[in-house]
N, C-alpha and C. Protein backbone atom coordinates (compact mmCIF):
# COMPACT_ATOMS: atom_id res chain seq x y z
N UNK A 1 -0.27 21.26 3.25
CA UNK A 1 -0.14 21.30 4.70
C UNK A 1 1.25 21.81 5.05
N UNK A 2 1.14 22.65 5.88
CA UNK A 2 2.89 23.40 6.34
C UNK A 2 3.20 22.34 7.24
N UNK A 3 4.43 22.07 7.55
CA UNK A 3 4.83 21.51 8.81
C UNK A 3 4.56 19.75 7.87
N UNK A 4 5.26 19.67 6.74
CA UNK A 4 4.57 18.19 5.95
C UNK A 4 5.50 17.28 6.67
N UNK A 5 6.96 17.43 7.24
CA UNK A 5 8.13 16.85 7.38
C UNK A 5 8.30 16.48 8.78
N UNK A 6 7.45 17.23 9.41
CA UNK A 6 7.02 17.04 11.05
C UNK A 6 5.91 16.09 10.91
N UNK A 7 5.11 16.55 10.21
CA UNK A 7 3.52 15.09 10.03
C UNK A 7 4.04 14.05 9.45
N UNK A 8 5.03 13.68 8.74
CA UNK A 8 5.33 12.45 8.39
C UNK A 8 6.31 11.88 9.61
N UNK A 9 7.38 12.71 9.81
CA UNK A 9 7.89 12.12 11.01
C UNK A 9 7.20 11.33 12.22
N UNK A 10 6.07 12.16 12.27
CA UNK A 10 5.09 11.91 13.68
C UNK A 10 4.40 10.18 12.76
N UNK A 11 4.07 10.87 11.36
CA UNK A 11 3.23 9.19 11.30
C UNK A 11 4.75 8.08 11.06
N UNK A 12 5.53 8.24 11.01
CA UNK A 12 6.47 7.10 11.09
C UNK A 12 6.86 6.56 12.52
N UNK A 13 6.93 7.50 13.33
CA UNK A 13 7.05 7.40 14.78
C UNK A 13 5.45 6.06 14.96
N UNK A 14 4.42 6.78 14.92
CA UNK A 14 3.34 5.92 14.72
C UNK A 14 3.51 4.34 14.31
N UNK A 15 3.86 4.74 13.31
CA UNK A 15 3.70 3.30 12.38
C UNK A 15 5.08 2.49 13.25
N UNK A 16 5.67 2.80 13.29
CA UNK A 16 6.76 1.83 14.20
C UNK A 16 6.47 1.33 15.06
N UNK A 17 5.47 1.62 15.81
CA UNK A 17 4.52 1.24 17.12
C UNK A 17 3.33 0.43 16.87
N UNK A 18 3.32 -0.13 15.50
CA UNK A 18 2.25 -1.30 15.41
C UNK A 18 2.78 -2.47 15.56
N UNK A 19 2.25 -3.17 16.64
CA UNK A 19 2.99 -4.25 16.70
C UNK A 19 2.34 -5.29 15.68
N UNK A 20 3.64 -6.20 15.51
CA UNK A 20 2.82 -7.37 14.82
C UNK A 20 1.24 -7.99 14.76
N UNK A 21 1.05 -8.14 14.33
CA UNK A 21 -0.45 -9.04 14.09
C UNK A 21 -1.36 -8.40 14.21
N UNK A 22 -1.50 -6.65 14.09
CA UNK A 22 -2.31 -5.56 14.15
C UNK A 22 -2.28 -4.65 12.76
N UNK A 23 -3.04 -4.33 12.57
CA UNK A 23 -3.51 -3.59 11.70
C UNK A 23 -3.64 -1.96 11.93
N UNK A 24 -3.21 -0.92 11.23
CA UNK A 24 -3.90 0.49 11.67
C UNK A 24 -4.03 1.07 10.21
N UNK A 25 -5.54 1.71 10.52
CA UNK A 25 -5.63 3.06 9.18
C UNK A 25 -5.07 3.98 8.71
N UNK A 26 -5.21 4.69 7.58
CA UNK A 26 -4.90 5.79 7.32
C UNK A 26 -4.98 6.43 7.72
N UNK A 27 -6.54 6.77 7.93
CA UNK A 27 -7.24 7.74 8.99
C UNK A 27 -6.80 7.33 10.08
N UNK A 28 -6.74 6.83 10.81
CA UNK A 28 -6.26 6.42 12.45
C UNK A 28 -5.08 7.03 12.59
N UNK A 29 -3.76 6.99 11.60
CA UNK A 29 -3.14 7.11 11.81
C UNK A 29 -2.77 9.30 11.66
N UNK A 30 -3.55 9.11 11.00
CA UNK A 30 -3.57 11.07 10.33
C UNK A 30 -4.56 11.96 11.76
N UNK A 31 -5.49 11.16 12.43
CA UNK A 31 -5.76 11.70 13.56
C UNK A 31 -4.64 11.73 14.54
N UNK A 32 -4.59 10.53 14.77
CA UNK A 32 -3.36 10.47 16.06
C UNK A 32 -2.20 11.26 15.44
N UNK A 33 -1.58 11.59 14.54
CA UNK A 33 -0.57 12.64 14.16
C UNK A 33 -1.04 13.93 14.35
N UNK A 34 -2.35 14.04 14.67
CA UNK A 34 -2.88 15.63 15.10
C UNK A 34 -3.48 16.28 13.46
N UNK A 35 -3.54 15.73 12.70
CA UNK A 35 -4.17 16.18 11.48
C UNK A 35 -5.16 15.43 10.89
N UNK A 36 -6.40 15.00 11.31
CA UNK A 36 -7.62 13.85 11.05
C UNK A 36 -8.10 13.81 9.22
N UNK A 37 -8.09 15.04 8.80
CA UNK A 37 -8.32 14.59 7.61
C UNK A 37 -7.19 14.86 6.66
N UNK A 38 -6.22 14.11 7.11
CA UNK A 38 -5.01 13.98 5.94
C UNK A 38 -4.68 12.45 6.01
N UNK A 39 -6.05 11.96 5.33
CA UNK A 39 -5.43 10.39 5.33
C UNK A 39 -4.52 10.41 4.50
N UNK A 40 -4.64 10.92 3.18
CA UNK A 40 -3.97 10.88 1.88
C UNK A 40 -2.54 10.95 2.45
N UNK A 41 -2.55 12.17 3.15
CA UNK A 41 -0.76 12.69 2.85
C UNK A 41 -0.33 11.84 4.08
N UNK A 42 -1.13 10.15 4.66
CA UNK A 42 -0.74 9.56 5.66
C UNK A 42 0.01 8.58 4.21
N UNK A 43 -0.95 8.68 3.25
CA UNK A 43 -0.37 7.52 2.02
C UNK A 43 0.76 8.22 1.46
N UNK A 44 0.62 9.21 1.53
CA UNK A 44 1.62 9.86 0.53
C UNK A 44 3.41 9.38 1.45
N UNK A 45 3.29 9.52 3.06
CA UNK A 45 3.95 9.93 3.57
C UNK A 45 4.71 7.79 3.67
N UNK A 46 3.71 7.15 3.38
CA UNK A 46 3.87 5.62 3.48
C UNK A 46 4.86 5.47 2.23
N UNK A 47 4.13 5.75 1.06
CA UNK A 47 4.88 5.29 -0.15
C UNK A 47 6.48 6.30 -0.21
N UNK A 48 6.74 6.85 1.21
CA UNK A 48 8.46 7.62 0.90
C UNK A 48 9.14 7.54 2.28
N UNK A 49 8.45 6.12 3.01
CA UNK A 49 8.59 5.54 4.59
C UNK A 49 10.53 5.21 4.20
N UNK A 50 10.74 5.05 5.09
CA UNK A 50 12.44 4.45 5.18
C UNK A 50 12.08 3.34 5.38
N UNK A 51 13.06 2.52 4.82
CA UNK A 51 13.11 1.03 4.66
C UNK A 51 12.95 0.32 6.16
N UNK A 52 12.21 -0.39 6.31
CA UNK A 52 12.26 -1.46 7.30
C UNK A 52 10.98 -0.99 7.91
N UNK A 53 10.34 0.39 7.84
CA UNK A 53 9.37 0.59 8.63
C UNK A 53 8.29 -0.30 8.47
N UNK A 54 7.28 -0.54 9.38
CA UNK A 54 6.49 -1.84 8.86
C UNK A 54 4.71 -1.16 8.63
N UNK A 55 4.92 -0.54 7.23
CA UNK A 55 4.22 0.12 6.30
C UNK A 55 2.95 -0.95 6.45
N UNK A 56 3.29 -2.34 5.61
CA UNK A 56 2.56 -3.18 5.33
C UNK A 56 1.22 -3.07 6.52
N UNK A 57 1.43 -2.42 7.82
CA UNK A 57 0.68 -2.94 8.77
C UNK A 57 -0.58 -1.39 8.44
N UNK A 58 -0.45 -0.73 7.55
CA UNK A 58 -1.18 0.25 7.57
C UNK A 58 -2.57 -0.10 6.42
N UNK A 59 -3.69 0.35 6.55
CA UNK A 59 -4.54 -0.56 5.36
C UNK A 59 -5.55 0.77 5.39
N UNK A 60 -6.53 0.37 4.39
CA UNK A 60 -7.59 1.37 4.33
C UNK A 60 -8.42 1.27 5.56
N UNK A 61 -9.20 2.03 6.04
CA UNK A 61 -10.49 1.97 6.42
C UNK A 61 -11.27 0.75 6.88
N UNK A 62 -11.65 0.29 5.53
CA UNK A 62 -12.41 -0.39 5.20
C UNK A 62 -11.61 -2.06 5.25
N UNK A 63 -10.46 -1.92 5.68
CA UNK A 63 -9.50 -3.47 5.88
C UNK A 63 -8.97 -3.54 4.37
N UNK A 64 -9.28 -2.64 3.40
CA UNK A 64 -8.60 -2.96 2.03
C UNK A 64 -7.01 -2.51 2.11
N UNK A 65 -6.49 -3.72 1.35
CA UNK A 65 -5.08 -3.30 1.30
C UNK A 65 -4.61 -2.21 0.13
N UNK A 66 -3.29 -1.82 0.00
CA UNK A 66 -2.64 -0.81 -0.45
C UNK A 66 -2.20 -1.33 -1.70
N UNK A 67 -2.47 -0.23 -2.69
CA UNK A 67 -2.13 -0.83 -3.87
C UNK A 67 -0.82 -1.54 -3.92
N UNK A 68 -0.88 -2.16 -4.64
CA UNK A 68 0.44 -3.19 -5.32
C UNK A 68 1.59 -2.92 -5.03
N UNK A 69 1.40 -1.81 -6.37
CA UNK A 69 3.12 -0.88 -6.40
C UNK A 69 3.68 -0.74 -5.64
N UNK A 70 2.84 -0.51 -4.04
CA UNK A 70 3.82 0.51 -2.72
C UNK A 70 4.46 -0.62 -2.19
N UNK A 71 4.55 -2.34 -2.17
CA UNK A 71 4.84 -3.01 -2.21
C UNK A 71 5.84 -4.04 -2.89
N UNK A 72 6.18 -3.31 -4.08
CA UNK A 72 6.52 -4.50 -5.10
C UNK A 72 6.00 -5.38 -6.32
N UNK A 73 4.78 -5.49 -5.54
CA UNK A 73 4.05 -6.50 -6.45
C UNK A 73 2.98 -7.02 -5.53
N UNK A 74 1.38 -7.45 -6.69
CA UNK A 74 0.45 -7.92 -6.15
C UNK A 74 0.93 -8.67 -4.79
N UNK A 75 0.29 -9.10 -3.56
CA UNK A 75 0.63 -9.92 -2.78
C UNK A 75 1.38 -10.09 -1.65
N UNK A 76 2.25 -8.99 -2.10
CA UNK A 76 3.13 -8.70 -1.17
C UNK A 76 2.85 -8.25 0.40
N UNK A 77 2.23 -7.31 0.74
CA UNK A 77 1.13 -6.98 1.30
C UNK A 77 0.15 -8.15 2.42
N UNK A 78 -0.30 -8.70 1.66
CA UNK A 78 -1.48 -9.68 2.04
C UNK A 78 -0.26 -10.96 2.95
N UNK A 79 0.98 -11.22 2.13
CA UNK A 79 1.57 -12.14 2.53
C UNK A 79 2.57 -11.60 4.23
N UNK A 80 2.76 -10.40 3.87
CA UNK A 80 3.78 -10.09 5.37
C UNK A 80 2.89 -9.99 6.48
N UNK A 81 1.16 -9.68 6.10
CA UNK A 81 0.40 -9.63 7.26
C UNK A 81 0.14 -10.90 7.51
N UNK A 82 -0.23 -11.84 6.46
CA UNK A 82 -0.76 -13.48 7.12
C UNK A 82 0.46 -13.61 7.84
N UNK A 83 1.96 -13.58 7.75
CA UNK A 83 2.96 -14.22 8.02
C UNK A 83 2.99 -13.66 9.81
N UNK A 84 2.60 -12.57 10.10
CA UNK A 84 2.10 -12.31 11.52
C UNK A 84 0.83 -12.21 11.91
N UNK A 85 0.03 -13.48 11.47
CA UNK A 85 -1.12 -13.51 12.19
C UNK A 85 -2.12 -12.76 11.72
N UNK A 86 -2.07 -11.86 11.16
CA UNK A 86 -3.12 -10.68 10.89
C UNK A 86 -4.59 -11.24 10.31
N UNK A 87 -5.70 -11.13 10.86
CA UNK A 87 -7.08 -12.35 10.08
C UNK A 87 -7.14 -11.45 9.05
N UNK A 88 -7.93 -11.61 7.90
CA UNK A 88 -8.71 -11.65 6.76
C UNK A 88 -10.15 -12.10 6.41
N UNK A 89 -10.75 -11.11 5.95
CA UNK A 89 -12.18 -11.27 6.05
C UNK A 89 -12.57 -12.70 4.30
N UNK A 90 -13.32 -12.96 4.27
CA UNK A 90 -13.47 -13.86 2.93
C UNK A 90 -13.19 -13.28 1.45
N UNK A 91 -13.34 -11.86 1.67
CA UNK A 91 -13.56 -10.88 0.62
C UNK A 91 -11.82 -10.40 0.43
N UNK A 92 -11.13 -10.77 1.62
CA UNK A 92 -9.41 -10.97 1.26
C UNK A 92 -9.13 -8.84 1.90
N UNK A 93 -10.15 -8.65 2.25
CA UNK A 93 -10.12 -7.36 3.64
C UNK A 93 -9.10 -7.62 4.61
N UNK A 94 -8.95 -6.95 5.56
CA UNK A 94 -7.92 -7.17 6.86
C UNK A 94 -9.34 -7.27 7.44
N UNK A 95 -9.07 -7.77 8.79
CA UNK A 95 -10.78 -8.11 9.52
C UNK A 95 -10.18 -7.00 10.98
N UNK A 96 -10.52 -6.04 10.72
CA UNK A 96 -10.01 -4.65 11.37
C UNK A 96 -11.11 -4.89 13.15
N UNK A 97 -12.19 -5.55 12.63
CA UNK A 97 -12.81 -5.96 14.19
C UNK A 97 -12.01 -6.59 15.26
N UNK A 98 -10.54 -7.50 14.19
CA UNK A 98 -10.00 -8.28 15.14
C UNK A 98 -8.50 -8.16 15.45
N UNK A 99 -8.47 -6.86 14.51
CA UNK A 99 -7.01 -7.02 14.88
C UNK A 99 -6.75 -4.63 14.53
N UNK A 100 -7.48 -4.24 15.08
CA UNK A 100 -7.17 -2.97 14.80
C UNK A 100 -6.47 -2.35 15.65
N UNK A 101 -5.46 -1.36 15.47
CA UNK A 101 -4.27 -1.11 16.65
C UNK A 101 -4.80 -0.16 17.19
N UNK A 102 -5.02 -0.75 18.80
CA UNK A 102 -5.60 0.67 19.50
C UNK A 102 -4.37 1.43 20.77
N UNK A 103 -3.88 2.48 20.28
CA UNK A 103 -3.17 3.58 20.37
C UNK A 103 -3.85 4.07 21.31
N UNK A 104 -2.95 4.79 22.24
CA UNK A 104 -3.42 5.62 23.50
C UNK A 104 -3.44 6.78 22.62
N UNK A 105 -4.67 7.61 22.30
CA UNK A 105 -4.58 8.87 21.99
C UNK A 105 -4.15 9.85 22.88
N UNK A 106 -4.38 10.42 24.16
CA UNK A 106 -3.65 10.81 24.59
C UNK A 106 -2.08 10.93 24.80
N UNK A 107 -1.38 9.99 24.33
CA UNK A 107 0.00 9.73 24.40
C UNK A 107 0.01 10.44 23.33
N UNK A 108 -0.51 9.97 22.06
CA UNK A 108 -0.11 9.93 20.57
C UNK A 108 0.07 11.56 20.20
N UNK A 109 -0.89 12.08 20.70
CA UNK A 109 -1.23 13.51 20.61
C UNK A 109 -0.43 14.45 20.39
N UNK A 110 0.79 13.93 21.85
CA UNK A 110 1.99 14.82 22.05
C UNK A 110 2.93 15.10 20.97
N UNK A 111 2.68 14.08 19.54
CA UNK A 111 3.45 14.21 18.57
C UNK A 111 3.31 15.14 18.26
């Protein structure tokens, strides 16, 4: 993708805008940056985020969390979202019915 340093900028801009106790996708987040099927290079662009951004709040699809590594270690992950509220399905999913970040697309766009 040309322009990789502008699409990550735009998804960090994004991701700074999840507030606590919400959840957002990959995909969610690679549309609203104006590029819908670059979930990947939404992961790619997570695992080389600047420190403090609040990564953790980004998950699959499907409410599955992010591997390990991009974290630290197993758990890590699972623990900064319980610590703001975030539900969990039984299966240890994010429960994305109840907590998914809904973004003005129109705003988002302008990125």
């Amino acid at each position: 993708m040309s322009g990789t340093s502008e699409f990550y900028a735009a998804v960090y801009r994004l991701t700074a805008r999840i507030p606590p106790g919400q959840a957002a996708t990959y995909g969610q987040l690679a549309f609203l940056a104006g590029h819908p099927r670059a979930s990947r290079i939404v992961g790619q662009a997570m695992a080389r985020a600047p420190e403090g951004l609040p990564c953790h709040r980004v998950v699959y699809r499907d409410g599955r969390l992010s591997p390990p590594d991009i974290f630290g270690g197993p758990g890590i992950q699972r623990f900064l979202l319980k610590q703001e509220g975030v539900p969990f399905l039984a299966d240890g999913r994010v429960d994305l019915s109840r907590c998914l970040w809904t973004a003005g697309h129109e705003e988002e766009r302008s990125f």
